[in-house]
C-alpha atoms as a PDB file:
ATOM      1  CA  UNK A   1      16.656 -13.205   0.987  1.00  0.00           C
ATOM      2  CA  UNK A   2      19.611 -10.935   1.894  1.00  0.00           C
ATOM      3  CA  UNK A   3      18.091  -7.485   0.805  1.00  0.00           C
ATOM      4  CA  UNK A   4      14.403  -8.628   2.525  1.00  0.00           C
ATOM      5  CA  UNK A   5      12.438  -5.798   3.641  1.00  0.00           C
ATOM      6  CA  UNK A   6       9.200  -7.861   5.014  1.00  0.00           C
ATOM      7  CA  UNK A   7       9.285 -11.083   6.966  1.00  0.00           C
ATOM      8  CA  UNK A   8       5.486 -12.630   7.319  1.00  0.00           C
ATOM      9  CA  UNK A   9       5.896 -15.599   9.686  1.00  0.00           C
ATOM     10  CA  UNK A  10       2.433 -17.889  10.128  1.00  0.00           C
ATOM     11  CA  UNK A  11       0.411 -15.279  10.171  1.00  0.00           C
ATOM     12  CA  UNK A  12      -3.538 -16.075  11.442  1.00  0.00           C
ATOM     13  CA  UNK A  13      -6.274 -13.649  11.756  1.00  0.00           C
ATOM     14  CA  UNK A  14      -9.954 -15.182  13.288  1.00  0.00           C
ATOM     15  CA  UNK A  15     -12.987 -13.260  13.616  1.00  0.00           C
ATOM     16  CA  UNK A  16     -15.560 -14.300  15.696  1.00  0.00           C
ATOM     17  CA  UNK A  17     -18.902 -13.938  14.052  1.00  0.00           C
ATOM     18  CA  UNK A  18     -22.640 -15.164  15.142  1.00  0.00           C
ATOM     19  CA  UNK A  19     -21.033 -17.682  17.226  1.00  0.00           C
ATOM     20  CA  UNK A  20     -18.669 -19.246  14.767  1.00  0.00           C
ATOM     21  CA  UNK A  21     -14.800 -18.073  13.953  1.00  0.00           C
ATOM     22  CA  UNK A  22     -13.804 -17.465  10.546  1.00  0.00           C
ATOM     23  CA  UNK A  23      -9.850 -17.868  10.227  1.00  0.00           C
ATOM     24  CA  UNK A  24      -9.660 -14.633   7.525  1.00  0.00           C
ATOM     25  CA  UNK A  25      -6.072 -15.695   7.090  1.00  0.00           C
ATOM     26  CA  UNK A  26      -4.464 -19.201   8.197  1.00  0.00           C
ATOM     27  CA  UNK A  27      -0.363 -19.876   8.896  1.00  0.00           C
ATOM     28  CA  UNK A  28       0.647 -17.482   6.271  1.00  0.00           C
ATOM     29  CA  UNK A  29       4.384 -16.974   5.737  1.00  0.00           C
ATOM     30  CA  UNK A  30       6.541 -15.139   3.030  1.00  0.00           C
ATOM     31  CA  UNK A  31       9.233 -12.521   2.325  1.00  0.00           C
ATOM     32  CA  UNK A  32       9.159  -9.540   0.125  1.00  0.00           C
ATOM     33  CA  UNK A  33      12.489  -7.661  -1.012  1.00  0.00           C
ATOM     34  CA  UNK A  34      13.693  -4.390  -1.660  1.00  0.00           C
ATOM     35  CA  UNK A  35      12.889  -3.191  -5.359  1.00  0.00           C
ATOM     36  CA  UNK A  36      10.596  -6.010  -5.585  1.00  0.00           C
ATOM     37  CA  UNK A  37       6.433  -5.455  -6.647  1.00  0.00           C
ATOM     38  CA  UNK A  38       4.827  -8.672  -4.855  1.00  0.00           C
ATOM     39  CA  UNK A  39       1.096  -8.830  -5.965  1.00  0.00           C
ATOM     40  CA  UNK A  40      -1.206 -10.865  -3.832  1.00  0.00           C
ATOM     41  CA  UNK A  41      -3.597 -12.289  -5.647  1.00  0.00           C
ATOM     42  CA  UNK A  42      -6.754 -13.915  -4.334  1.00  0.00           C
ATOM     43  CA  UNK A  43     -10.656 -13.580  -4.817  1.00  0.00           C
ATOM     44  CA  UNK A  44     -12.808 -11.378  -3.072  1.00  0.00           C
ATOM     45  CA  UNK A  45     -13.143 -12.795   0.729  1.00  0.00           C
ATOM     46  CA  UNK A  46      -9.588 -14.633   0.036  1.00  0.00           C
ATOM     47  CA  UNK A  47      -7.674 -12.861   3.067  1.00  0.00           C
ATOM     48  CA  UNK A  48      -5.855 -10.505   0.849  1.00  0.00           C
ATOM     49  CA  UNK A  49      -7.273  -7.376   2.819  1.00  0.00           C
ATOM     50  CA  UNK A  50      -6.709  -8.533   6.030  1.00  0.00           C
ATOM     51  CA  UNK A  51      -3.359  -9.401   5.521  1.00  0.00           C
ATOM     52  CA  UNK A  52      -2.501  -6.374   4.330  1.00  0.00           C
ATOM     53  CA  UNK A  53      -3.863  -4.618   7.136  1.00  0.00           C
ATOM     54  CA  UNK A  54      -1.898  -6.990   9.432  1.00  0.00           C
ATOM     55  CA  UNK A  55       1.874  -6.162   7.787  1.00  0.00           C
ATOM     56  CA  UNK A  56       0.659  -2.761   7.669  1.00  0.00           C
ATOM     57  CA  UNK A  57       0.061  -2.850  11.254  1.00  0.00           C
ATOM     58  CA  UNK A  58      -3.606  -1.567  11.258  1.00  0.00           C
ATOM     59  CA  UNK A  59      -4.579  -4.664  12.428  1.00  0.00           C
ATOM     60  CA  UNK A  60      -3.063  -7.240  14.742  1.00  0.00           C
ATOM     61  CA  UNK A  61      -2.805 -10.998  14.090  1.00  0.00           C
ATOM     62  CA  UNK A  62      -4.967 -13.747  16.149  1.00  0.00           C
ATOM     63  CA  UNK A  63      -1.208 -15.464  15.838  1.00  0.00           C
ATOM     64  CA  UNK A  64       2.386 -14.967  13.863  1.00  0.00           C
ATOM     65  CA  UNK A  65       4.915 -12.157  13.345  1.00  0.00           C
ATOM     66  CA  UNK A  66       5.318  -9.904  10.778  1.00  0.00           C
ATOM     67  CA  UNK A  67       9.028  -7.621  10.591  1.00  0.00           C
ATOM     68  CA  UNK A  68       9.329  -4.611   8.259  1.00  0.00           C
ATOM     69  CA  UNK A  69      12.951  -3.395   7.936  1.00  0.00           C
ATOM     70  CA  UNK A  70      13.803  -5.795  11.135  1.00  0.00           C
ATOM     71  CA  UNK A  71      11.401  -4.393  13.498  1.00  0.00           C
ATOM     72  CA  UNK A  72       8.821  -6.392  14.742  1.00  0.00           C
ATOM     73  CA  UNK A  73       5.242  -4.875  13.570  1.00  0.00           C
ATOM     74  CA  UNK A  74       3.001  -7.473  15.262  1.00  0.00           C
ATOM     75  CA  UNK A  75       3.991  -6.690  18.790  1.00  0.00           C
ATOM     76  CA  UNK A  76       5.124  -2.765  18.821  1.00  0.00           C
ATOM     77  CA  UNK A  77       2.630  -0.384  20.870  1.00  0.00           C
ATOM     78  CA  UNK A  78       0.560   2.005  19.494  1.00  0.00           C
ATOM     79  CA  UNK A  79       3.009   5.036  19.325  1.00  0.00           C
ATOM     80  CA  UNK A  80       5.390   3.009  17.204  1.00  0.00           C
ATOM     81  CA  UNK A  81       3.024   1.559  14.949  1.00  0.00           C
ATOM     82  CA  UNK A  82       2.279   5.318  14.211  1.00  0.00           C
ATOM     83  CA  UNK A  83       5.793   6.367  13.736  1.00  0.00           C
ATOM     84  CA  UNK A  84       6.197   3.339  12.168  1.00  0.00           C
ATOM     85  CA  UNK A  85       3.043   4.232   9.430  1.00  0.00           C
ATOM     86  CA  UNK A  86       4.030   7.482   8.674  1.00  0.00           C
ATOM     87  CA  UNK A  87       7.370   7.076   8.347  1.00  0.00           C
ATOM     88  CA  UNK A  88       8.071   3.731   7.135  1.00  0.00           C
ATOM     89  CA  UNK A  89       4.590   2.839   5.209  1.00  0.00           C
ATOM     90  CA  UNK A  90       2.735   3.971   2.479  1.00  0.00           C
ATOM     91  CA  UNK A  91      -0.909   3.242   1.811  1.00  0.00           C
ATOM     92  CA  UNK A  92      -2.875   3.233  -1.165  1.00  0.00           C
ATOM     93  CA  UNK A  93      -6.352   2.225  -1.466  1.00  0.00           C
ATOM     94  CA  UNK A  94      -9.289   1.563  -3.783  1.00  0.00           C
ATOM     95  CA  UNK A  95     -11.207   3.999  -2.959  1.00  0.00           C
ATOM     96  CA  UNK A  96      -8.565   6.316  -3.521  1.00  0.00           C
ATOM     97  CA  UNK A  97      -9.419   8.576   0.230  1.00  0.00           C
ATOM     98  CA  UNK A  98      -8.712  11.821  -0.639  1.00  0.00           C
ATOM     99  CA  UNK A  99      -9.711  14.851   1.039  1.00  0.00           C
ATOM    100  CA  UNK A 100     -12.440  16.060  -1.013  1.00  0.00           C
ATOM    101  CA  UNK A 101     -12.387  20.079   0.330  1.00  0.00           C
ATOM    102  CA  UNK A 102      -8.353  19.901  -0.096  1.00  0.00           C
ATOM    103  CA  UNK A 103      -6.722  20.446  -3.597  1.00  0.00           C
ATOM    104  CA  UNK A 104      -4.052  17.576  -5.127  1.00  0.00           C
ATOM    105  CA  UNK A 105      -1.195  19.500  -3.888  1.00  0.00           C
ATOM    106  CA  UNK A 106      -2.709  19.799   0.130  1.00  0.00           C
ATOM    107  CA  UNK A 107      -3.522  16.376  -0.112  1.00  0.00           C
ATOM    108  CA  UNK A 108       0.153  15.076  -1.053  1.00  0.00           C
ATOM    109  CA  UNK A 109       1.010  17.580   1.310  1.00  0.00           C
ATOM    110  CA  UNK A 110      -0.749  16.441   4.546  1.00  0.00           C
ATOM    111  CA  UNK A 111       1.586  13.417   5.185  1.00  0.00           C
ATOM    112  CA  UNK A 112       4.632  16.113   5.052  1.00  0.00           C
ATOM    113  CA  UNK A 113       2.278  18.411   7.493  1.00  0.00           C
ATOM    114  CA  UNK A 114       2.163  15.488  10.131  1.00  0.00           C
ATOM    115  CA  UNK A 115       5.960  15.190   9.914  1.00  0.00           C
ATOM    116  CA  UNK A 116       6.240  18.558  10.672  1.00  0.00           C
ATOM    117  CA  UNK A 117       8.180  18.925   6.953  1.00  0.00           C
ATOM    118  CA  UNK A 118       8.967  23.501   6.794  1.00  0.00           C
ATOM    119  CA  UNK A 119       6.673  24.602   4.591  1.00  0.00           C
ATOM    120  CA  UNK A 120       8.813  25.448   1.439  1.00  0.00           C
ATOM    121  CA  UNK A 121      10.156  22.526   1.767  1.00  0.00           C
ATOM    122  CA  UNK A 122       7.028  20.764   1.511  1.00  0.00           C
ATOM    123  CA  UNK A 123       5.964  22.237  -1.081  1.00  0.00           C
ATOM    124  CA  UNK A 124       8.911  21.971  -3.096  1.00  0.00           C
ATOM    125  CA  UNK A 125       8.582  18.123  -2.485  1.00  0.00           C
ATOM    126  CA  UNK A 126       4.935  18.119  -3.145  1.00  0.00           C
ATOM    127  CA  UNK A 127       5.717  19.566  -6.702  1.00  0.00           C
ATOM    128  CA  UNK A 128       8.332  17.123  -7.189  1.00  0.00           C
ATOM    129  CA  UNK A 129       5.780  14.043  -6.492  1.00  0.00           C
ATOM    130  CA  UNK A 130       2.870  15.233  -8.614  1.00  0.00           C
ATOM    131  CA  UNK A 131       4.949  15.629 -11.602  1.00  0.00           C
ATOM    132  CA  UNK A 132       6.786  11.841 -10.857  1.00  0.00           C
ATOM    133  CA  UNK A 133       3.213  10.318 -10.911  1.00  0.00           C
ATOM    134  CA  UNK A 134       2.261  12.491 -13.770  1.00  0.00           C
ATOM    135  CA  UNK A 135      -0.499  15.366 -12.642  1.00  0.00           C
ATOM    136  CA  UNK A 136       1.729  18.200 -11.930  1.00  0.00           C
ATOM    137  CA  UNK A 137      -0.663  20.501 -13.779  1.00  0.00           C
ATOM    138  CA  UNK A 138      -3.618  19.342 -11.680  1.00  0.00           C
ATOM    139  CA  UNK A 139      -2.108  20.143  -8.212  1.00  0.00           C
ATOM    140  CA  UNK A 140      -4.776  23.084  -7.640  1.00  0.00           C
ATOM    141  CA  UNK A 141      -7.558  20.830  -8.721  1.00  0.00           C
ATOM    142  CA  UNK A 142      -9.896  19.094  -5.674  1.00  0.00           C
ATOM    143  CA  UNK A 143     -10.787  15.679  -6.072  1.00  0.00           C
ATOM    144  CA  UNK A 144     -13.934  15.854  -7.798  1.00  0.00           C
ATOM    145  CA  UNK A 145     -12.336  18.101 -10.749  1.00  0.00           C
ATOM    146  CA  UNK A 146     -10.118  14.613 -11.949  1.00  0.00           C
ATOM    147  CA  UNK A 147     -10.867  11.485 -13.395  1.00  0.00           C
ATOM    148  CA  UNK A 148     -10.241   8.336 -11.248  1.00  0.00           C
ATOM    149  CA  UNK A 149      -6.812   7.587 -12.530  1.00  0.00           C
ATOM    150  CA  UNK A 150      -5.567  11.198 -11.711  1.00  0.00           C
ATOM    151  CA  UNK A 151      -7.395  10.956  -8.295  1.00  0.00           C
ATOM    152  CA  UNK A 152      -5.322   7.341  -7.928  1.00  0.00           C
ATOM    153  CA  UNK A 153      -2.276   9.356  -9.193  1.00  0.00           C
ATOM    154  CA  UNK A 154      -2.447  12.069  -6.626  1.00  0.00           C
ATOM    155  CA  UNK A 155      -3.052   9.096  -3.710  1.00  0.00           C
ATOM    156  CA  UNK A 156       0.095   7.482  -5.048  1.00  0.00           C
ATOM    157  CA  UNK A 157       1.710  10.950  -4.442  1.00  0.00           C
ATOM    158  CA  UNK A 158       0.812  11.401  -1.363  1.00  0.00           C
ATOM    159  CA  UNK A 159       1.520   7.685  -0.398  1.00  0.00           C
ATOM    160  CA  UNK A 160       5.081   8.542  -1.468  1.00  0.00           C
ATOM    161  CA  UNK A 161       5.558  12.063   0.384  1.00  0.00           C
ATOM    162  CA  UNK A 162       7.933  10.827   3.521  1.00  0.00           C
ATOM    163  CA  UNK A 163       9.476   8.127   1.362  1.00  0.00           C
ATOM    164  CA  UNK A 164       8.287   5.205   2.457  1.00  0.00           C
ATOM    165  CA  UNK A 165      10.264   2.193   2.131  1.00  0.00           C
ATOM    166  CA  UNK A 166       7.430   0.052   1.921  1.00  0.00           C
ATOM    167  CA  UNK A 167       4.169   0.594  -0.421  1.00  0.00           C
ATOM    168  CA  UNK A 168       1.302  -1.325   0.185  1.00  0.00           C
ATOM    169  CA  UNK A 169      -1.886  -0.814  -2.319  1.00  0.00           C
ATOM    170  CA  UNK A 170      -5.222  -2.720  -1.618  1.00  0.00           C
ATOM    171  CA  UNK A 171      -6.549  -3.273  -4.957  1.00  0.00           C
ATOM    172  CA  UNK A 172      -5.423   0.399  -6.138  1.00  0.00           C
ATOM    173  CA  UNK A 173      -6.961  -0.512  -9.617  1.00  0.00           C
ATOM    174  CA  UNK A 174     -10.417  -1.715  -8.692  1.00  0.00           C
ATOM    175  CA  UNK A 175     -12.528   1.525  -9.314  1.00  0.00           C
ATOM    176  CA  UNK A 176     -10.777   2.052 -12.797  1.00  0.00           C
ATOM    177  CA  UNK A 177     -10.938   0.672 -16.439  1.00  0.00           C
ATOM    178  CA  UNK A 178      -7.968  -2.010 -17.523  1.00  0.00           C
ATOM    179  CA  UNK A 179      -6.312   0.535 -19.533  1.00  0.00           C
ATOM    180  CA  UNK A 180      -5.807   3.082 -16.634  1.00  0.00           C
ATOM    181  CA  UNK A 181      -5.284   0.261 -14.157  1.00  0.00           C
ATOM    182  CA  UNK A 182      -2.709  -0.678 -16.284  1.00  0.00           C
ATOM    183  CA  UNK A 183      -0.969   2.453 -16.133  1.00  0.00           C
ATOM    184  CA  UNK A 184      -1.438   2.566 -12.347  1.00  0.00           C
ATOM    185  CA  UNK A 185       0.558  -0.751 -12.167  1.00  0.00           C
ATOM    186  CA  UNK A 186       3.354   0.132 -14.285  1.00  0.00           C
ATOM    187  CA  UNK A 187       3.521   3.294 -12.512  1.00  0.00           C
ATOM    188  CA  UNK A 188       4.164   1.736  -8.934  1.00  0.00           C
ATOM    189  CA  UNK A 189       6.566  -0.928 -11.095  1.00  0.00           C
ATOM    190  CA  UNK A 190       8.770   1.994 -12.405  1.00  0.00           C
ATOM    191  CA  UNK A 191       8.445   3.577  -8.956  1.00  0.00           C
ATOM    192  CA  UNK A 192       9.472   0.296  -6.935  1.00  0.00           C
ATOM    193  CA  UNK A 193      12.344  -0.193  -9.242  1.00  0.00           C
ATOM    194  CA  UNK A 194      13.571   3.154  -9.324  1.00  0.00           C
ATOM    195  CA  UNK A 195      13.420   3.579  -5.668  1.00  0.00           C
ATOM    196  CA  UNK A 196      14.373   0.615  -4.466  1.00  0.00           C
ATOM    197  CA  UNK A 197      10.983   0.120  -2.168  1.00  0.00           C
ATOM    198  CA  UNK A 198       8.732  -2.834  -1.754  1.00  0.00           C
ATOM    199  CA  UNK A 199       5.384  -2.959  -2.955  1.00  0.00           C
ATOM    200  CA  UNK A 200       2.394  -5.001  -1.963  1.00  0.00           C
ATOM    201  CA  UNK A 201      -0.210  -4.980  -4.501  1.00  0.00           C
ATOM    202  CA  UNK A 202      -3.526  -6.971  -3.712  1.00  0.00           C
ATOM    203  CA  UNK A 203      -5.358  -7.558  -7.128  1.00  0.00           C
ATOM    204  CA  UNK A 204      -7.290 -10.338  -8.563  1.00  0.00           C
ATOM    205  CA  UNK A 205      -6.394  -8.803 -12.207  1.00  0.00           C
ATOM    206  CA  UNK A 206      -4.918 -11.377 -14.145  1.00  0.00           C
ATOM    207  CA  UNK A 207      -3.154  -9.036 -16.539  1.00  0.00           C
ATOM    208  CA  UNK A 208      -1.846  -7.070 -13.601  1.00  0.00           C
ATOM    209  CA  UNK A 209      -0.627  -9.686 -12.271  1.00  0.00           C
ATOM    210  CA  UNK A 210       1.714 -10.350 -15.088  1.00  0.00           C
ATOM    211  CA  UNK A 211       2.954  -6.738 -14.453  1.00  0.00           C
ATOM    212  CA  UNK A 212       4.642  -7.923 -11.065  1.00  0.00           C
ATOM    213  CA  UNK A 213       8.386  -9.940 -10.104  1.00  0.00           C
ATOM    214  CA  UNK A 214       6.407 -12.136  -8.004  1.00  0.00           C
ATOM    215  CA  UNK A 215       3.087 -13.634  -7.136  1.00  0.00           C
ATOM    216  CA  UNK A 216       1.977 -15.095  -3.556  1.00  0.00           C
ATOM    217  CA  UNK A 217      -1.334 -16.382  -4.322  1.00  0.00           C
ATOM    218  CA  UNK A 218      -4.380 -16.644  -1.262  1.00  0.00           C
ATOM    219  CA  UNK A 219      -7.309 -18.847  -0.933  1.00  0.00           C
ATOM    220  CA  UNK A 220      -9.607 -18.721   1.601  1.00  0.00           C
ATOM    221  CA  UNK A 221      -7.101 -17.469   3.822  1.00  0.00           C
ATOM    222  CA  UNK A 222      -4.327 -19.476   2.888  1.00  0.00           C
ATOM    223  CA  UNK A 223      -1.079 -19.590   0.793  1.00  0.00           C
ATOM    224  CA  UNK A 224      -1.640 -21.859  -2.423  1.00  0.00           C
ATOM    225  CA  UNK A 225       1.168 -22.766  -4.882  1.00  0.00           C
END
C-alpha cells in the first residue's frame, strides 16, 4: 500500500498469569492507509485492546514490529514514544476520560497545553474542534452537565487538537445507545476522510462495522479471514 500509514508485522503479546501464558495476541500482521477507517472487530477477550495498545505504543509486544508514518513504534524509548503520542496519535476511549473538574473547552485544550500551543491560539483551535464534532455551544459545560454522546464528542475533540495523523478509538461506542454510536462512527468516517488520517476503531458492533472501508477481524488473539 503506497499511501500506508501503519505497518503491523507478527505482532505477539503473552501474559503470564497463575503460572500459565496467555498469548493476548498471536503473529498478527496488517496495514492501514491514509484516509482509511479500519475497524477491528473481535469479541470481548479477542486481543482487540491489546493490540491497540501495542500500535499505540502504550504497550510493548512479547514479539513483532509495528511502524507508524515509517518510524518504528515497537522499539523507540520512552521519550519518543511520548513525542510520538502527543504528536502523532490520538486516543479515544470508552470510557470517554475526561477531566471531570475541567469544562469541554479545557479539556480539548489540555493536549494543546502540553504542546506548549500560545494561548489564543489554543483557544482559537479549541473553538474550531468543538464546533467540527458538533458541541460548540457546550464548551463551558463540565463533563457531568452532557449526555454520553456529547461527552464522546468533546473526547473526539480533544483526540484531534495537535492533529494527529493517526486516530485510534477502543470501542468509542460501547457506553452509548446504537443511534448515538452511530453518529459517533460516521463522525470519525467524515473526519478520516476529510483529513486524510487513519483510524483504528475496535468494535464488535455489527452495524458499525458496515460503517468502515475495511475490516481486520480477531479471534482469540489472532487474524481470521
Amino acid at each position: 500500500m503506497a499511501d500506508e500509514l501503519v505497518r503491523v508485522e507478527n505482532i505477539c503479546r503473552d501474559f503470564g498469569r497463575g503460572g500459565k501464558v496467555v498469548h493476548a495476541v498471536r503473529d498478527v500482521s496488517f496495514t492501514a492507509g491514509r484516509g482509511e477507517l479500519v475497524a477491528v472487530r473481535g469479541r470481548s477477550g479477542a486481543g482487540k485492546t491489546t493490540l491497540l495498545n501495542i500500535i499505540g505504543g502504550l504497550d510493548r509486544p512479547t514479539s513483532g514490529k509495528v511502524f507508524i508514518a515509517g518510524q518504528e513504534v515497537t522499539s523507540a524509548a520512552e521519550p519518543q514514544l511520548v513525542t510520538l503520542r502527543r504528536d502523532v496519535i490520538g486516543f479515544v476511549f470508552q470510557s470517554f476520560g475526561l477531566v471531570p473538574i475541567l469544562s469541554a473547552a479545557e479539556n480539548v485544550g489540555v493536549p494543546l497545553r502540553l504542546a506548549k500551543v500560545p494561548p489564543a491560539e489554543r483557544e482559537q483551535r479549541v473553538s474550531v474542534l468543538l464546533e467540527l464534532v458538533g458541541v460548540g455551544a457546550h464548551a463551558n459545560q463540565r463533563p457531568y452537565e452532557l449526555s454520553g454522546g456529547q461527552q464522546q464528542r468533546v473526547a473526539v475533540a480533544r483526540a484531534l487538537a495537535n492533529d494527529p495523523q493517526l486516530l485510534i478509538a477502543d470501542e468509542p461506542t460501547g457506553q452509548l445507545d446504537s443511534e448515538t454510536g452511530r453518529q459517533i462512527m460516521d463522525l470519525l468516517r467524515a473526519l478520516v476522510h476529510a483529513r486524510g488520517m487513519t483510524a483504528l476503531v475496535a468494535t464488535h458492533d455489527a452495524a458499525l462495522m458496515e460503517m468502515a472501508d475495511r475490516v481486520v477481524t480477531l479471534r482469540d488473539g489472532a487474524l481470521v479471514p
